[in-house]
PDB file of N, CA and C in Angstrom:
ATOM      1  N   UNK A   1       0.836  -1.178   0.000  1.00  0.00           N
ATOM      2  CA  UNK A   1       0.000   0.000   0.000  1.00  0.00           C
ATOM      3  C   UNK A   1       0.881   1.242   0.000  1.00  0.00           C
ATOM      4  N   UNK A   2       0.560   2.012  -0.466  1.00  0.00           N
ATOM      5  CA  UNK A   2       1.460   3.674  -0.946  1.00  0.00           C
ATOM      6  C   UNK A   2       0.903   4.059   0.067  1.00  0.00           C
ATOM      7  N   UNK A   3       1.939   4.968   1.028  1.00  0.00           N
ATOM      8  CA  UNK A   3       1.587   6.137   2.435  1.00  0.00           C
ATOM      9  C   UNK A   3       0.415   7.301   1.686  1.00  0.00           C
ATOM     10  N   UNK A   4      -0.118   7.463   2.625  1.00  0.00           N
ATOM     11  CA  UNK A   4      -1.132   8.508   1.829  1.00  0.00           C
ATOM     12  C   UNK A   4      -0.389   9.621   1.769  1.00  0.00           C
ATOM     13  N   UNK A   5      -0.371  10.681   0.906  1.00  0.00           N
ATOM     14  CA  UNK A   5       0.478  12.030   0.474  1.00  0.00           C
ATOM     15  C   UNK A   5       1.372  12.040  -0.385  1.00  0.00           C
ATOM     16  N   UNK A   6       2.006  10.651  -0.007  1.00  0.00           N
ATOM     17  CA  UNK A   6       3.522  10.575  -1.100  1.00  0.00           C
ATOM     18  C   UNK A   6       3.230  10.901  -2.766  1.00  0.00           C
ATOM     19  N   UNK A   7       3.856  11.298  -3.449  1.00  0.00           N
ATOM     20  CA  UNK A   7       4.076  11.736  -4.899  1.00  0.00           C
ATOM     21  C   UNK A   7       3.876   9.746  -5.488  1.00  0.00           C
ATOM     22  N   UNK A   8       3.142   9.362  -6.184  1.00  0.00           N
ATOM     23  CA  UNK A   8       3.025   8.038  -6.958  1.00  0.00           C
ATOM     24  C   UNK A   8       3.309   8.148  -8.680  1.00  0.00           C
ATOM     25  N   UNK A   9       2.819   9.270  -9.448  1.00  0.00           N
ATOM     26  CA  UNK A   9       3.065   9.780 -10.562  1.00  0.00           C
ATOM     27  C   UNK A   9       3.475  11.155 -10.677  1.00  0.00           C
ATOM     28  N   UNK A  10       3.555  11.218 -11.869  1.00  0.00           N
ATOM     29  CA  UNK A  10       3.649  12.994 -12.148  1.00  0.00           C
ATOM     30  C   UNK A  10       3.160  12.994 -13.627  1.00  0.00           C
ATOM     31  N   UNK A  11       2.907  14.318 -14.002  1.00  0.00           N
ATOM     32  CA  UNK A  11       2.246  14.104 -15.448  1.00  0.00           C
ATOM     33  C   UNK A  11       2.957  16.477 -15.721  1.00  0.00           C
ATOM     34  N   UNK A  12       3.035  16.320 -16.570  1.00  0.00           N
ATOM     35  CA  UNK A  12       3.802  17.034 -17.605  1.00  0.00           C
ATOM     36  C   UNK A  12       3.159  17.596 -18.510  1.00  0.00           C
ATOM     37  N   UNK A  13       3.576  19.208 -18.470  1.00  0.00           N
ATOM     38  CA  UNK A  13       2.321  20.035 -19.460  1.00  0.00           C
ATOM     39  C   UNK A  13       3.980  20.832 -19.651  1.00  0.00           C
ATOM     40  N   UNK A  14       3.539  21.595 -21.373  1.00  0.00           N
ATOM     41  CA  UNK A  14       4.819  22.022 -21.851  1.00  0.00           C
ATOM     42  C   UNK A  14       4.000  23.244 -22.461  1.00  0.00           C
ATOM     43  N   UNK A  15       3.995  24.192 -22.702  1.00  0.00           N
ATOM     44  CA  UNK A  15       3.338  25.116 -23.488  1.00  0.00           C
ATOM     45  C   UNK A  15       4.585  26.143 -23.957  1.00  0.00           C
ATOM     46  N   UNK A  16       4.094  26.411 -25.786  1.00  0.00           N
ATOM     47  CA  UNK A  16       5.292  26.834 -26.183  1.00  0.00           C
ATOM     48  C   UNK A  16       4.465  28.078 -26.946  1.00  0.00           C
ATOM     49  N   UNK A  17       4.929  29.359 -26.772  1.00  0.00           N
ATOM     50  CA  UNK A  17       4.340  30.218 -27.315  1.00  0.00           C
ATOM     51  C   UNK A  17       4.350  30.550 -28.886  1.00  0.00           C
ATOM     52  N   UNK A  18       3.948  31.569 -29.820  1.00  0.00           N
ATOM     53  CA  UNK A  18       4.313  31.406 -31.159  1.00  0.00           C
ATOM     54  C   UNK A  18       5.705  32.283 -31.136  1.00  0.00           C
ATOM     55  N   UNK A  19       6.036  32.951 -30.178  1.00  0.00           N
ATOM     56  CA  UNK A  19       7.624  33.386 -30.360  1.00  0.00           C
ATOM     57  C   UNK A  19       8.314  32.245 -30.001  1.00  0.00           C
ATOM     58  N   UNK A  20       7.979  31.146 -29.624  1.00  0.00           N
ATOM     59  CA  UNK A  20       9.234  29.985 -28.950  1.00  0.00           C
ATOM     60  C   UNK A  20       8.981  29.831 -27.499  1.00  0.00           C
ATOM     61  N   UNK A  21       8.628  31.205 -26.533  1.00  0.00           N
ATOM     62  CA  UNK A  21       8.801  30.946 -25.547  1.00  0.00           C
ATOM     63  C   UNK A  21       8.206  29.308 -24.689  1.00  0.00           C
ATOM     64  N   UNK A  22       8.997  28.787 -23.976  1.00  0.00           N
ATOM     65  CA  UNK A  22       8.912  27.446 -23.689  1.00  0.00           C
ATOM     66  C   UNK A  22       8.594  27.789 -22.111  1.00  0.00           C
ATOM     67  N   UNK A  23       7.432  27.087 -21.489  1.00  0.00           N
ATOM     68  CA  UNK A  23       6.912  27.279 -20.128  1.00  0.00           C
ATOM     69  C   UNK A  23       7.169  25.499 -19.768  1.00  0.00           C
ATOM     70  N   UNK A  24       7.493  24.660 -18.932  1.00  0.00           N
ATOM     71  CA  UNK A  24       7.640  23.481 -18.567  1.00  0.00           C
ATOM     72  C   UNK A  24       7.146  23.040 -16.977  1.00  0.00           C
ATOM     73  N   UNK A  25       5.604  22.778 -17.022  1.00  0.00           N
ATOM     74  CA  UNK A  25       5.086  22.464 -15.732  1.00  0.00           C
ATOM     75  C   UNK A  25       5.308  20.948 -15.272  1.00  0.00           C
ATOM     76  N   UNK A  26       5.329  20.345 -14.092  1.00  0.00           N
ATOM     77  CA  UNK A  26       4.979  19.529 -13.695  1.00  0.00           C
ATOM     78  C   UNK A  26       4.190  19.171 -12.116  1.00  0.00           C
ATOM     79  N   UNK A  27       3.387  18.251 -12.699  1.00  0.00           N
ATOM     80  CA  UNK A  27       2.503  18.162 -11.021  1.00  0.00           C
ATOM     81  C   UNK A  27       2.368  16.448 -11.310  1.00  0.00           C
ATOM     82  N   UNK A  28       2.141  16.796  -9.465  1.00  0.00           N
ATOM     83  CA  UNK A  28       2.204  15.018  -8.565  1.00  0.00           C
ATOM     84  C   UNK A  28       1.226  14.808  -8.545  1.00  0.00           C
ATOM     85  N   UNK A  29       1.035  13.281  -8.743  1.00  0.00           N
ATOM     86  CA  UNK A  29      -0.699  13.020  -8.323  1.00  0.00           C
ATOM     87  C   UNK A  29      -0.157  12.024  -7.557  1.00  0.00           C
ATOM     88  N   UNK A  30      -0.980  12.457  -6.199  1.00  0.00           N
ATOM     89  CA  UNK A  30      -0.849  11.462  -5.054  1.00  0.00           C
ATOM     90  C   UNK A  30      -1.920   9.885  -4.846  1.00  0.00           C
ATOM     91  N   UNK A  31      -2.932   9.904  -6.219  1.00  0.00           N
ATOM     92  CA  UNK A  31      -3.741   8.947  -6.000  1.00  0.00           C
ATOM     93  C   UNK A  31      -3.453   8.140  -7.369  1.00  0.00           C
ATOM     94  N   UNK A  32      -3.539   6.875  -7.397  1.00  0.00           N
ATOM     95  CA  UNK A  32      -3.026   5.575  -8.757  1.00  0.00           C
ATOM     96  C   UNK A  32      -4.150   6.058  -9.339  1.00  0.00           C
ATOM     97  N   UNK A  33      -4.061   6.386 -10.544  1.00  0.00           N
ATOM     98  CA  UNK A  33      -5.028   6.158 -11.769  1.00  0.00           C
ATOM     99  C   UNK A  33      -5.007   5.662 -12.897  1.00  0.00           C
ATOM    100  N   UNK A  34      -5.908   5.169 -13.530  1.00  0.00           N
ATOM    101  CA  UNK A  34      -5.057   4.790 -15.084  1.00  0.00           C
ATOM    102  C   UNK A  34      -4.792   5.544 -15.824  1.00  0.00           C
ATOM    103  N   UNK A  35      -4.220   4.778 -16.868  1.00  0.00           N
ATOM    104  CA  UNK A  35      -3.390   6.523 -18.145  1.00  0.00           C
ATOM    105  C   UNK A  35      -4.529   7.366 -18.525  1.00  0.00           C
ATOM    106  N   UNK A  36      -5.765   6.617 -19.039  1.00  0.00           N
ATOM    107  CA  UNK A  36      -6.367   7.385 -19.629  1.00  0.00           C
ATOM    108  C   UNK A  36      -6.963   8.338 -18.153  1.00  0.00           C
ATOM    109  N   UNK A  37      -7.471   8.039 -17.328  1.00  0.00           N
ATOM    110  CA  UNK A  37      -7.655   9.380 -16.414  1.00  0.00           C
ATOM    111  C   UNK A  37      -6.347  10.548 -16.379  1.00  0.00           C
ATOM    112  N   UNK A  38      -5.209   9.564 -16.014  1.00  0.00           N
ATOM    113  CA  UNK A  38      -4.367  10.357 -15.468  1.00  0.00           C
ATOM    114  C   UNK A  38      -4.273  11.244 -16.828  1.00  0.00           C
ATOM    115  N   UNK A  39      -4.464  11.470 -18.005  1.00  0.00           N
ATOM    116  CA  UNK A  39      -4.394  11.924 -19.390  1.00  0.00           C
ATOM    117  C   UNK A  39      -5.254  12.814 -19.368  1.00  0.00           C
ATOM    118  N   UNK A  40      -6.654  12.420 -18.794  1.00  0.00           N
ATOM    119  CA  UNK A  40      -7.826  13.349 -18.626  1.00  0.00           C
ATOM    120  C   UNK A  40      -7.644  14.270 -17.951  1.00  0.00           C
ATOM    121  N   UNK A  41      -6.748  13.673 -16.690  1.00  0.00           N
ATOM    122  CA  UNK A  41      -5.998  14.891 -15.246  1.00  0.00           C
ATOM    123  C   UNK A  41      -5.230  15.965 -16.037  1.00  0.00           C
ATOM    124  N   UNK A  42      -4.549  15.379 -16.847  1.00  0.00           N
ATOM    125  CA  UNK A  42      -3.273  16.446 -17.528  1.00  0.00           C
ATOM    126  C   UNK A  42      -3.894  17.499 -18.461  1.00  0.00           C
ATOM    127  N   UNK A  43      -4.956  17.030 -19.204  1.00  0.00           N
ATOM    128  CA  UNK A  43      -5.999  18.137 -20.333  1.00  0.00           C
ATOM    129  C   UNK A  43      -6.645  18.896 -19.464  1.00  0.00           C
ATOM    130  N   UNK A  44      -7.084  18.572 -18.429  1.00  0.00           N
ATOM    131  CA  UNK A  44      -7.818  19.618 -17.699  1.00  0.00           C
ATOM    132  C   UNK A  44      -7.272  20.548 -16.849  1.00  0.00           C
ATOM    133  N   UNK A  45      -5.915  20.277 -16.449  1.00  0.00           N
ATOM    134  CA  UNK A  45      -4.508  21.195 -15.597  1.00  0.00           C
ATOM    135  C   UNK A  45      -4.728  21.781 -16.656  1.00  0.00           C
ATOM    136  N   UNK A  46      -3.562  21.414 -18.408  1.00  0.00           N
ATOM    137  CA  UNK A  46      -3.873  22.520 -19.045  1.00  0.00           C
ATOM    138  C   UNK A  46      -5.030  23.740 -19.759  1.00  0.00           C
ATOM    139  N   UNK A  47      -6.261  23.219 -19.683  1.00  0.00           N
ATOM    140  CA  UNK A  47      -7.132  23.787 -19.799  1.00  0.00           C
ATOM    141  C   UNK A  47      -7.488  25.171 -18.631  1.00  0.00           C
ATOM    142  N   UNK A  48      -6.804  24.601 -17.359  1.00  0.00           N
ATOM    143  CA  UNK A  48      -7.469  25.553 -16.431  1.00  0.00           C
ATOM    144  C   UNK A  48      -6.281  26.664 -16.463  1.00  0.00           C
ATOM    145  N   UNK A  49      -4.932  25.857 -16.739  1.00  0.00           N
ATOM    146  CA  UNK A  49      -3.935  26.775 -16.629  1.00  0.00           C
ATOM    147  C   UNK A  49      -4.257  28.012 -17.850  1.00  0.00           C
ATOM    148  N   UNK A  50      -4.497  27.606 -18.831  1.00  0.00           N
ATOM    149  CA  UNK A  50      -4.546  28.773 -19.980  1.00  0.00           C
ATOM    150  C   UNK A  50      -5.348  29.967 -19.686  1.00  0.00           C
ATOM    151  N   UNK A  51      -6.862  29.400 -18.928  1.00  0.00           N
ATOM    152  CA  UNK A  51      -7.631  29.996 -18.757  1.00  0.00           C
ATOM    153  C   UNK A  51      -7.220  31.155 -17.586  1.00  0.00           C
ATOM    154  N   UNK A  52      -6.692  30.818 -16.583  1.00  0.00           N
ATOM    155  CA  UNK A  52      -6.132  31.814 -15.950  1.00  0.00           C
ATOM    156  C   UNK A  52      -4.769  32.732 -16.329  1.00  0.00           C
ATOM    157  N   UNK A  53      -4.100  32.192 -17.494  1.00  0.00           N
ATOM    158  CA  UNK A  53      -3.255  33.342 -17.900  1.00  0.00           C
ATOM    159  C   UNK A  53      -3.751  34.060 -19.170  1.00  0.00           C
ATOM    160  N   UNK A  54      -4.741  33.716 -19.307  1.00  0.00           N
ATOM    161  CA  UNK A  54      -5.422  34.393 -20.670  1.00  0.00           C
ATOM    162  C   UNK A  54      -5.115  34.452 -21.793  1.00  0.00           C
ATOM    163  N   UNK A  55      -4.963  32.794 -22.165  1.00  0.00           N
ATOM    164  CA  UNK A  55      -4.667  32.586 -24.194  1.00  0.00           C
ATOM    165  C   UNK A  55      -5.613  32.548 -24.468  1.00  0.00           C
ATOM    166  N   UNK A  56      -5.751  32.718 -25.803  1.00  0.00           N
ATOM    167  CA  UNK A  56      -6.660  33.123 -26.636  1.00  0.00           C
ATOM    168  C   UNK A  56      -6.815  32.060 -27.388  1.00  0.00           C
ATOM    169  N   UNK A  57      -5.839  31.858 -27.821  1.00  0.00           N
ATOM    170  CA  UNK A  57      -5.936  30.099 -29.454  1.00  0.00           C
ATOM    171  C   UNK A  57      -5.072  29.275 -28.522  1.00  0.00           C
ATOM    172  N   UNK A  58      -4.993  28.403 -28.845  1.00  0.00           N
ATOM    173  CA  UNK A  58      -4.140  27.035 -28.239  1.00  0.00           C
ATOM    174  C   UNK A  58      -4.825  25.841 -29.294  1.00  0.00           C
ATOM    175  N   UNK A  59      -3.566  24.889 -29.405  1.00  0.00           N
ATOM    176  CA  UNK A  59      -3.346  24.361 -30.008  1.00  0.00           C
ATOM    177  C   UNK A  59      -2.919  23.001 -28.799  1.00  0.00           C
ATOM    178  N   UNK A  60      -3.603  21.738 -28.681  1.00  0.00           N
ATOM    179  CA  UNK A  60      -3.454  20.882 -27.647  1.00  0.00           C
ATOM    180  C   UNK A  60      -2.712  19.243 -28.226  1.00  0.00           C
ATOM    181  N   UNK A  61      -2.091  18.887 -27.834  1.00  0.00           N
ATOM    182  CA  UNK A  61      -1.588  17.616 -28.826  1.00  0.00           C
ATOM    183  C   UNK A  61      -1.178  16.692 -27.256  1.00  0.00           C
ATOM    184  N   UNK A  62      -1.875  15.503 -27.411  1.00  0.00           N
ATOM    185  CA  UNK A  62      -1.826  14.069 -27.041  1.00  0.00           C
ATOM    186  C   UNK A  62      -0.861  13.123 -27.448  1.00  0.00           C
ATOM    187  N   UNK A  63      -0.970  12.072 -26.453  1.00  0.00           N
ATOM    188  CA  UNK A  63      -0.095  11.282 -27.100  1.00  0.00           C
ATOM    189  C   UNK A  63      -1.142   9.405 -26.782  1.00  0.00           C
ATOM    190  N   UNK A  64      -2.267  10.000 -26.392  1.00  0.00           N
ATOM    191  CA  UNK A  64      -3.373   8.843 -26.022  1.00  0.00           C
ATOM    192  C   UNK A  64      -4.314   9.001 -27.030  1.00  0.00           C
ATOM    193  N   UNK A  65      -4.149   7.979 -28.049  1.00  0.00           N
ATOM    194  CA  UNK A  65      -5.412   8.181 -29.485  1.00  0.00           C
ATOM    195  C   UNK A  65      -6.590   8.340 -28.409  1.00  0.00           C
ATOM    196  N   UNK A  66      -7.317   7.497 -27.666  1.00  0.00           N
ATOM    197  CA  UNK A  66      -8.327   7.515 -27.078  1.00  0.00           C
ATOM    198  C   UNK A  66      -8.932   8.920 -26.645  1.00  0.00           C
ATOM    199  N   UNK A  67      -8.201   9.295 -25.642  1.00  0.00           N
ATOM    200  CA  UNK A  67      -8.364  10.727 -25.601  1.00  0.00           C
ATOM    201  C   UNK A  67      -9.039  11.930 -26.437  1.00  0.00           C
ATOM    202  N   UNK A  68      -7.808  11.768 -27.631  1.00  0.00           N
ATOM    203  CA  UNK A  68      -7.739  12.818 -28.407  1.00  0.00           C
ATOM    204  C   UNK A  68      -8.815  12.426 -29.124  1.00  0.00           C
ATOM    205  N   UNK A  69      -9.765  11.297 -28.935  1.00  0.00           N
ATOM    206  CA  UNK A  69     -10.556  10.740 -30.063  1.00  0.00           C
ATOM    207  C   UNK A  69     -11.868  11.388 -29.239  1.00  0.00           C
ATOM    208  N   UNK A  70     -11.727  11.277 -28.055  1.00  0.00           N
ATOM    209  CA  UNK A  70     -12.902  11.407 -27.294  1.00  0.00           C
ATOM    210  C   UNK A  70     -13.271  13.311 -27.472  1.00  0.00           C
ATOM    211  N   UNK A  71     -12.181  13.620 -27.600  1.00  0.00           N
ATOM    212  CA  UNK A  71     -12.731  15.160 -27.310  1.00  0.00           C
ATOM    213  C   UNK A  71     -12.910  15.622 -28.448  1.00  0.00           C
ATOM    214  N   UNK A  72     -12.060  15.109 -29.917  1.00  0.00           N
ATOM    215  CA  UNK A  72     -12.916  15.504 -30.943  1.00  0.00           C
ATOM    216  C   UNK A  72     -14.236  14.628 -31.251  1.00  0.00           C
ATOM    217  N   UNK A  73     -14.567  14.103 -30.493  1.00  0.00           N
ATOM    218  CA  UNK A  73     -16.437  13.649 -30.712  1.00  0.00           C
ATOM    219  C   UNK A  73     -15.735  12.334 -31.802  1.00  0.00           C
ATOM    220  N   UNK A  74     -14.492  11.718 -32.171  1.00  0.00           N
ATOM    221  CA  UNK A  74     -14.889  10.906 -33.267  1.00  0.00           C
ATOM    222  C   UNK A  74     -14.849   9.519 -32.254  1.00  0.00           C
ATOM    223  N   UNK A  75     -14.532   9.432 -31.039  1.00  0.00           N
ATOM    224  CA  UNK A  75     -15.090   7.977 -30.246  1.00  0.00           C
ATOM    225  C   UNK A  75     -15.921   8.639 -28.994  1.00  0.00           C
ATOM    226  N   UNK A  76     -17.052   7.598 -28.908  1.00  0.00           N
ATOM    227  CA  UNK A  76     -17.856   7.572 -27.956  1.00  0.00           C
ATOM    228  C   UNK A  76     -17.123   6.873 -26.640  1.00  0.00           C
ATOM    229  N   UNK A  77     -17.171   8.204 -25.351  1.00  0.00           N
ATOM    230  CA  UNK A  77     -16.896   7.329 -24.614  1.00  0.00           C
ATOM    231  C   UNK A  77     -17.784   6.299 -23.635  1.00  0.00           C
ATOM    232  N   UNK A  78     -17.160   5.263 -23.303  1.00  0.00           N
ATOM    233  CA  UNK A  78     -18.294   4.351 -22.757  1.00  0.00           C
ATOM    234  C   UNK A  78     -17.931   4.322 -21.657  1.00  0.00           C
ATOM    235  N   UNK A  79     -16.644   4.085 -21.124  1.00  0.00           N
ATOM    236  CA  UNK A  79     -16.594   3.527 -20.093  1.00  0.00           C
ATOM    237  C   UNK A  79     -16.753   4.979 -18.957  1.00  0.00           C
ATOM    238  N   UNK A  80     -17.685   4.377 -17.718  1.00  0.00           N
ATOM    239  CA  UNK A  80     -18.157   5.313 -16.776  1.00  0.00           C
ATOM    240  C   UNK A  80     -17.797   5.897 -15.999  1.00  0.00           C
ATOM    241  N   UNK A  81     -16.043   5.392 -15.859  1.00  0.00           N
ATOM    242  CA  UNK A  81     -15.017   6.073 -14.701  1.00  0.00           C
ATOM    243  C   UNK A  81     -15.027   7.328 -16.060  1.00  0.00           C
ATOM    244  N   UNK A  82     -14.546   7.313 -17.277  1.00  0.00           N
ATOM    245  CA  UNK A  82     -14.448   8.479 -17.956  1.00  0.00           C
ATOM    246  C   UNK A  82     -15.163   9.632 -18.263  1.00  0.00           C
ATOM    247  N   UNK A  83     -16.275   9.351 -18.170  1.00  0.00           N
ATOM    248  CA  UNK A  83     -17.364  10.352 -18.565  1.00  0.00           C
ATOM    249  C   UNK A  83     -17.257  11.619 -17.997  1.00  0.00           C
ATOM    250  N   UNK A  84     -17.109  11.526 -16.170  1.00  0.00           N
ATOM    251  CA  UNK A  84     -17.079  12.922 -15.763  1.00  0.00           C
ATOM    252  C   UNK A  84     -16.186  13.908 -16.381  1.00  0.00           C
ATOM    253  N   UNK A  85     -14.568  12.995 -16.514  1.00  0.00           N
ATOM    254  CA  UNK A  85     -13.398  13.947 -16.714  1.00  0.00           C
ATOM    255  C   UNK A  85     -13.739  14.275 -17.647  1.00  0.00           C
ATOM    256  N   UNK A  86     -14.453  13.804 -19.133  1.00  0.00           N
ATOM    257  CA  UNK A  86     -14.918  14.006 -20.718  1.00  0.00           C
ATOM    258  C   UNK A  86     -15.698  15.350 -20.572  1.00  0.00           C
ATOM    259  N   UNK A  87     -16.901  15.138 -19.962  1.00  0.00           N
ATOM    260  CA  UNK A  87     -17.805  16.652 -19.511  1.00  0.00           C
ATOM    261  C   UNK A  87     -17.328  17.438 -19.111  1.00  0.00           C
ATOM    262  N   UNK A  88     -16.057  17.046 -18.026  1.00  0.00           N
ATOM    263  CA  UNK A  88     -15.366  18.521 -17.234  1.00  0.00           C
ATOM    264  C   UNK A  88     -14.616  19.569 -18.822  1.00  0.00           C
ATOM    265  N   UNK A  89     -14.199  18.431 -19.450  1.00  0.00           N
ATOM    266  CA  UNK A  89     -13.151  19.141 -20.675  1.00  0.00           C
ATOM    267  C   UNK A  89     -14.545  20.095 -21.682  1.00  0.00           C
ATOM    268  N   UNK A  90     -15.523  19.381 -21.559  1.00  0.00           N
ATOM    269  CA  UNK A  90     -16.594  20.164 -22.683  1.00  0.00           C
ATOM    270  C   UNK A  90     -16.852  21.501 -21.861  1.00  0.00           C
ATOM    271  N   UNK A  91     -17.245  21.373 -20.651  1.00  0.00           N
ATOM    272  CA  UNK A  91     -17.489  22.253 -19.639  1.00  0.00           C
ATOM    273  C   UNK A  91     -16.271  23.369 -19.605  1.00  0.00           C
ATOM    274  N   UNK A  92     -15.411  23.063 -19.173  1.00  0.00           N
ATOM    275  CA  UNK A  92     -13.730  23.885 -19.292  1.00  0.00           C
ATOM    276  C   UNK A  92     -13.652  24.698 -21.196  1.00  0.00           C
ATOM    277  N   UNK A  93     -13.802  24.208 -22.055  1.00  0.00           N
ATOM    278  CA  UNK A  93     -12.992  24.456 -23.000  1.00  0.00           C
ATOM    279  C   UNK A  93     -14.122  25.659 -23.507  1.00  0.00           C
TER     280      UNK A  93
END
């Protein structure tokens, strides 16, 4: 069993401006999830992050087909652990 608090993953947001400028975040998630949540965790950090520094266009790139399938509407998601994080991103964006 993992101590409760300890760091178990980390997940990685990179945002690069159209001059180049390069920003390099990272955050801990203290609870096991699977990729595709923990993927869902990482779209919605960057979603909230933009929103509070105030971009305008963004441009988002994956590396989980599933994901990236789900938020352009071309896969249905089914499974029911996913759904909330799916709505939070329609809700957010």
């Amino acid at each position: 069993m993992i101590p409760e608090g300890n760091t178990i993953a980390g997940i990685g947001v990179v945002f690069i401006s159209p001059y180049n400028y390069v920003i390099l975040l990272a955050f801990s998630l203290t609870e096991l999830f699977s990729n595709n949540v923990s993927e869902y965790n990482t779209l919605l950090i960057e979603i909230q992050l933009v929103e509070e520094i105030g971009v305008k266009n963004l441009k988002v790139y994956g590396d989980l087909k599933l994901i990236v399938n789900h938020v352009h509407e071309e896969y249905e998601v089914r499974h029911e652990d996913l759904v909330p994080y799916h709505n939070s991103t329609i809700i957010m964006a």
